[in-house]
C-alpha atoms as a PDB file:
ATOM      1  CA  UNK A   1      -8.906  20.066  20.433  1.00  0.00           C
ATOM      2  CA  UNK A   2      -9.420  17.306  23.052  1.00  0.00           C
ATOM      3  CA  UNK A   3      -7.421  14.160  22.219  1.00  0.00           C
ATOM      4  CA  UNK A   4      -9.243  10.877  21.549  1.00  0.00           C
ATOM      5  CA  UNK A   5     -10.512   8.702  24.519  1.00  0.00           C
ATOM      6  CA  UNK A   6     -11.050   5.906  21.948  1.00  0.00           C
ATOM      7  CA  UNK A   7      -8.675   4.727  19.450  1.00  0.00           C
ATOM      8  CA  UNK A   8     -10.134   2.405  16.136  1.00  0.00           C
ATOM      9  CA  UNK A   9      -7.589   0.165  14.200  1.00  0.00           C
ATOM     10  CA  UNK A  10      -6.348   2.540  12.284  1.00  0.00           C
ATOM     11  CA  UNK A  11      -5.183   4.930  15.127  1.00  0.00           C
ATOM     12  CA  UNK A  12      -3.154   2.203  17.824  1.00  0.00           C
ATOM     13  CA  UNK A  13      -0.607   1.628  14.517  1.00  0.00           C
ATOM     14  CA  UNK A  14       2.427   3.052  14.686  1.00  0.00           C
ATOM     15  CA  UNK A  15       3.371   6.349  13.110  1.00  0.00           C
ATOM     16  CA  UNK A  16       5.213   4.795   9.559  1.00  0.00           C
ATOM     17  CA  UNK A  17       2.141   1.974   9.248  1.00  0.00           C
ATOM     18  CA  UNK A  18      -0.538   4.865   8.902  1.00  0.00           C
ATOM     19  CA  UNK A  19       1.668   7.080   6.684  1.00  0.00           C
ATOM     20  CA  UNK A  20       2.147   4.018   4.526  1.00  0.00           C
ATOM     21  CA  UNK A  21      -2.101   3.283   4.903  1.00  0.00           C
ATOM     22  CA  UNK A  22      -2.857   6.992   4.024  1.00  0.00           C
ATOM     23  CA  UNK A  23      -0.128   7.079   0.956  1.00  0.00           C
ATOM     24  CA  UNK A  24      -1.742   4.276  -0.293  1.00  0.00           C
ATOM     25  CA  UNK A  25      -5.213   5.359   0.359  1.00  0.00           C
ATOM     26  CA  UNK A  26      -4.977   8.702  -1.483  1.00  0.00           C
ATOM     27  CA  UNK A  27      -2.636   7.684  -3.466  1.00  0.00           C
ATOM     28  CA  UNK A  28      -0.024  10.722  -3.149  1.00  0.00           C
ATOM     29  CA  UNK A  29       2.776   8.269  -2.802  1.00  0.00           C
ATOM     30  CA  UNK A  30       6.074   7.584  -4.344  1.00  0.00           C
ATOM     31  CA  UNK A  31       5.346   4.997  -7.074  1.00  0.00           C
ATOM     32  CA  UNK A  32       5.917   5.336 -10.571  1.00  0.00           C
ATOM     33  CA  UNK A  33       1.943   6.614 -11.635  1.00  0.00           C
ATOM     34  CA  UNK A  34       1.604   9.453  -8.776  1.00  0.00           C
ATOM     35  CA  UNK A  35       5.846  10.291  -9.512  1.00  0.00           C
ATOM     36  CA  UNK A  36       5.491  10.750 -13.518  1.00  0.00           C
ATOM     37  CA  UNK A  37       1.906  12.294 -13.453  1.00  0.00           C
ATOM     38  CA  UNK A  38       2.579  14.881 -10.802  1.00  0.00           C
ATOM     39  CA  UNK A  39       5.682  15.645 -10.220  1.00  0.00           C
ATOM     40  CA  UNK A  40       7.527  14.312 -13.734  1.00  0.00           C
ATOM     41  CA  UNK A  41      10.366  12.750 -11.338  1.00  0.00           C
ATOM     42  CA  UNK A  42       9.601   9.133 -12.401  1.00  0.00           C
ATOM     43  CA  UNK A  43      10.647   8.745 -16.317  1.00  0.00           C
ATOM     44  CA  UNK A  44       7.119   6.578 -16.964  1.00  0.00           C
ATOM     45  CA  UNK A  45       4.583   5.893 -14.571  1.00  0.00           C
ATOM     46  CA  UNK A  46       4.824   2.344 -15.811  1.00  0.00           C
ATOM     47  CA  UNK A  47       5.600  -0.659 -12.726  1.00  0.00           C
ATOM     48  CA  UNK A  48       8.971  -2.233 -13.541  1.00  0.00           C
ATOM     49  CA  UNK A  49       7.126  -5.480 -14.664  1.00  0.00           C
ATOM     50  CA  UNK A  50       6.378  -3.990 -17.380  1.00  0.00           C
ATOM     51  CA  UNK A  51       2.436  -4.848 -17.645  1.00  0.00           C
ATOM     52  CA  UNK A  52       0.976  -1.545 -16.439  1.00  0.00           C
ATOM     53  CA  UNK A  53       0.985   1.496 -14.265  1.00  0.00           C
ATOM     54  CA  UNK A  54       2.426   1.018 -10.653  1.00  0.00           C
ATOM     55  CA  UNK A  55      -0.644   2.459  -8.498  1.00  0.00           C
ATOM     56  CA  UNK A  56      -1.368   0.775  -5.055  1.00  0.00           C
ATOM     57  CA  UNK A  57      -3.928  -1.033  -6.565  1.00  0.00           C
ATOM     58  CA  UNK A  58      -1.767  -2.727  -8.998  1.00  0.00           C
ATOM     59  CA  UNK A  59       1.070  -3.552  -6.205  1.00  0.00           C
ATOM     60  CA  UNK A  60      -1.204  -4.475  -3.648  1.00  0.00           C
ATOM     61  CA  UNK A  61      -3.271  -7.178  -6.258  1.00  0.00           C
ATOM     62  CA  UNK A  62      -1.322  -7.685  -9.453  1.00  0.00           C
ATOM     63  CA  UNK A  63       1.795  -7.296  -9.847  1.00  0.00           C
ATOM     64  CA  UNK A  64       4.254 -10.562 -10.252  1.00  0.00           C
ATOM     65  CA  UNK A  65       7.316  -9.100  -8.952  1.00  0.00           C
ATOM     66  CA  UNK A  66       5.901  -9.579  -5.359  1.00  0.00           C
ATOM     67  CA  UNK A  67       4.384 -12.434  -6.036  1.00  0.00           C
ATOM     68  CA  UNK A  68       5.688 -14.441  -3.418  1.00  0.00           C
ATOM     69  CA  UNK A  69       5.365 -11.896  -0.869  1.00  0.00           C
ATOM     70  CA  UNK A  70       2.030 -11.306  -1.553  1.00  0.00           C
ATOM     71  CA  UNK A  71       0.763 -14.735  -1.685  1.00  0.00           C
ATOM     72  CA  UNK A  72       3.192 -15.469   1.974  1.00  0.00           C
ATOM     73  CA  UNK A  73       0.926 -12.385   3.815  1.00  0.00           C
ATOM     74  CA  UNK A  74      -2.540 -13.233   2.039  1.00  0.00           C
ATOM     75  CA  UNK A  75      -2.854 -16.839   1.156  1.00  0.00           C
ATOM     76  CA  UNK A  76      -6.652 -16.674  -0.435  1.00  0.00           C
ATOM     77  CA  UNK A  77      -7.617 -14.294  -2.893  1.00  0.00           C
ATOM     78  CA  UNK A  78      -8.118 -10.469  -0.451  1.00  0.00           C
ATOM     79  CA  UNK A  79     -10.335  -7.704  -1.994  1.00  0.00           C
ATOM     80  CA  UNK A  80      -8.135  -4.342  -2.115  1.00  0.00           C
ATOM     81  CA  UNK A  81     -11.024  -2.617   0.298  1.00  0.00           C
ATOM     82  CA  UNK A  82     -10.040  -5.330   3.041  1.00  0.00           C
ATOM     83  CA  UNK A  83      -6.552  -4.547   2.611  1.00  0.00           C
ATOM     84  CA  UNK A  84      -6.841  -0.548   2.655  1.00  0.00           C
ATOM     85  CA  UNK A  85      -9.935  -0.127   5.319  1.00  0.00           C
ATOM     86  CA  UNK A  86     -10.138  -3.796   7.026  1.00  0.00           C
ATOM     87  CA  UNK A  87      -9.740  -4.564  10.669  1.00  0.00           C
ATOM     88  CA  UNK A  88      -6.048  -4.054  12.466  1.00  0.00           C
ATOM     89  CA  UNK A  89      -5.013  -7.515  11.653  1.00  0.00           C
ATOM     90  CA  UNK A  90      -6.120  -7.230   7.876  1.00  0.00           C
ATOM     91  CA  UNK A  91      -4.329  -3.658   7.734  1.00  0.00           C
ATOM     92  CA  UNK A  92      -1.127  -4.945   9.429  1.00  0.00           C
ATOM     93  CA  UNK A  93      -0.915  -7.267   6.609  1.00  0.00           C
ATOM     94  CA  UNK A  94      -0.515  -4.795   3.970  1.00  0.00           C
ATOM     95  CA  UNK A  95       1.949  -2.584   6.044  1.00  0.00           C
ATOM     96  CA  UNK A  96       4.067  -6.191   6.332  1.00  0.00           C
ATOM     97  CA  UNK A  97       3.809  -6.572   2.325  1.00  0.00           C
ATOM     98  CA  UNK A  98       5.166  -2.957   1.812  1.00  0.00           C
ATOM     99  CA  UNK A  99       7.938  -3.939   4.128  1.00  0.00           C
ATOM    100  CA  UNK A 100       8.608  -7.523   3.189  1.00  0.00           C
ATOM    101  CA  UNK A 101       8.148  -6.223  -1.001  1.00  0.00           C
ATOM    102  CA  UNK A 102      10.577  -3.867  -0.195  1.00  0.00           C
ATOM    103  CA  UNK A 103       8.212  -1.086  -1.728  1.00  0.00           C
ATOM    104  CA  UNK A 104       8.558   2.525  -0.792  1.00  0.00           C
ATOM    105  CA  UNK A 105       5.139   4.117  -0.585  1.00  0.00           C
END
């Protein structure tokens, strides 16, 4: 195989951002839902907040532990497809939420 002569957004991240973007995409990742269901090494696939299943979509949108960091990266109100599949900036947000959340994906 030839390697790429053009790179998109996704591509000119670093190494750990995309492995964080594609966890989170697919969703084979280390929170509680994917742990319990698949692999039985989480005891429930319950978030630690208690109010339901820690998926991506829940920590990336809903969940009031990270509240603060959440609302520090995206101010307004950001639909989970911009933060998964949006432009660089948009997708270097979400890899800075993981980090500043303190999430492992």
């Amino acid at each position: 195989m030839r390697p790429r002569t053009n790179r998109d957004d996704y591509h000119t991240m670093s190494r750990e951002q995309q492995v964080n973007l594609i966890r989170l995409h697919t969703g084979h990742n280390r929170l509680n839902a994917h742990m319990n269901r698949k692999f039985k090494l989480a005891p429930s696939p319950t978030c630690a907040c208690g109010q339901e299943d820690q998926t991506a979509e829940h920590m990336l949108q809903r969940c009031p532990l990270p509240d603060e960091e959440r609302k520090e990266v995206w101010p307004s109100p950001t639909p989970l497809q911009t933060k998964l599949y949006g432009s660089r900036q948009e997708l270097e947000k979400t890899t800075t939420f993981i980090t500043s959340a303190g999430l492992i994906v």
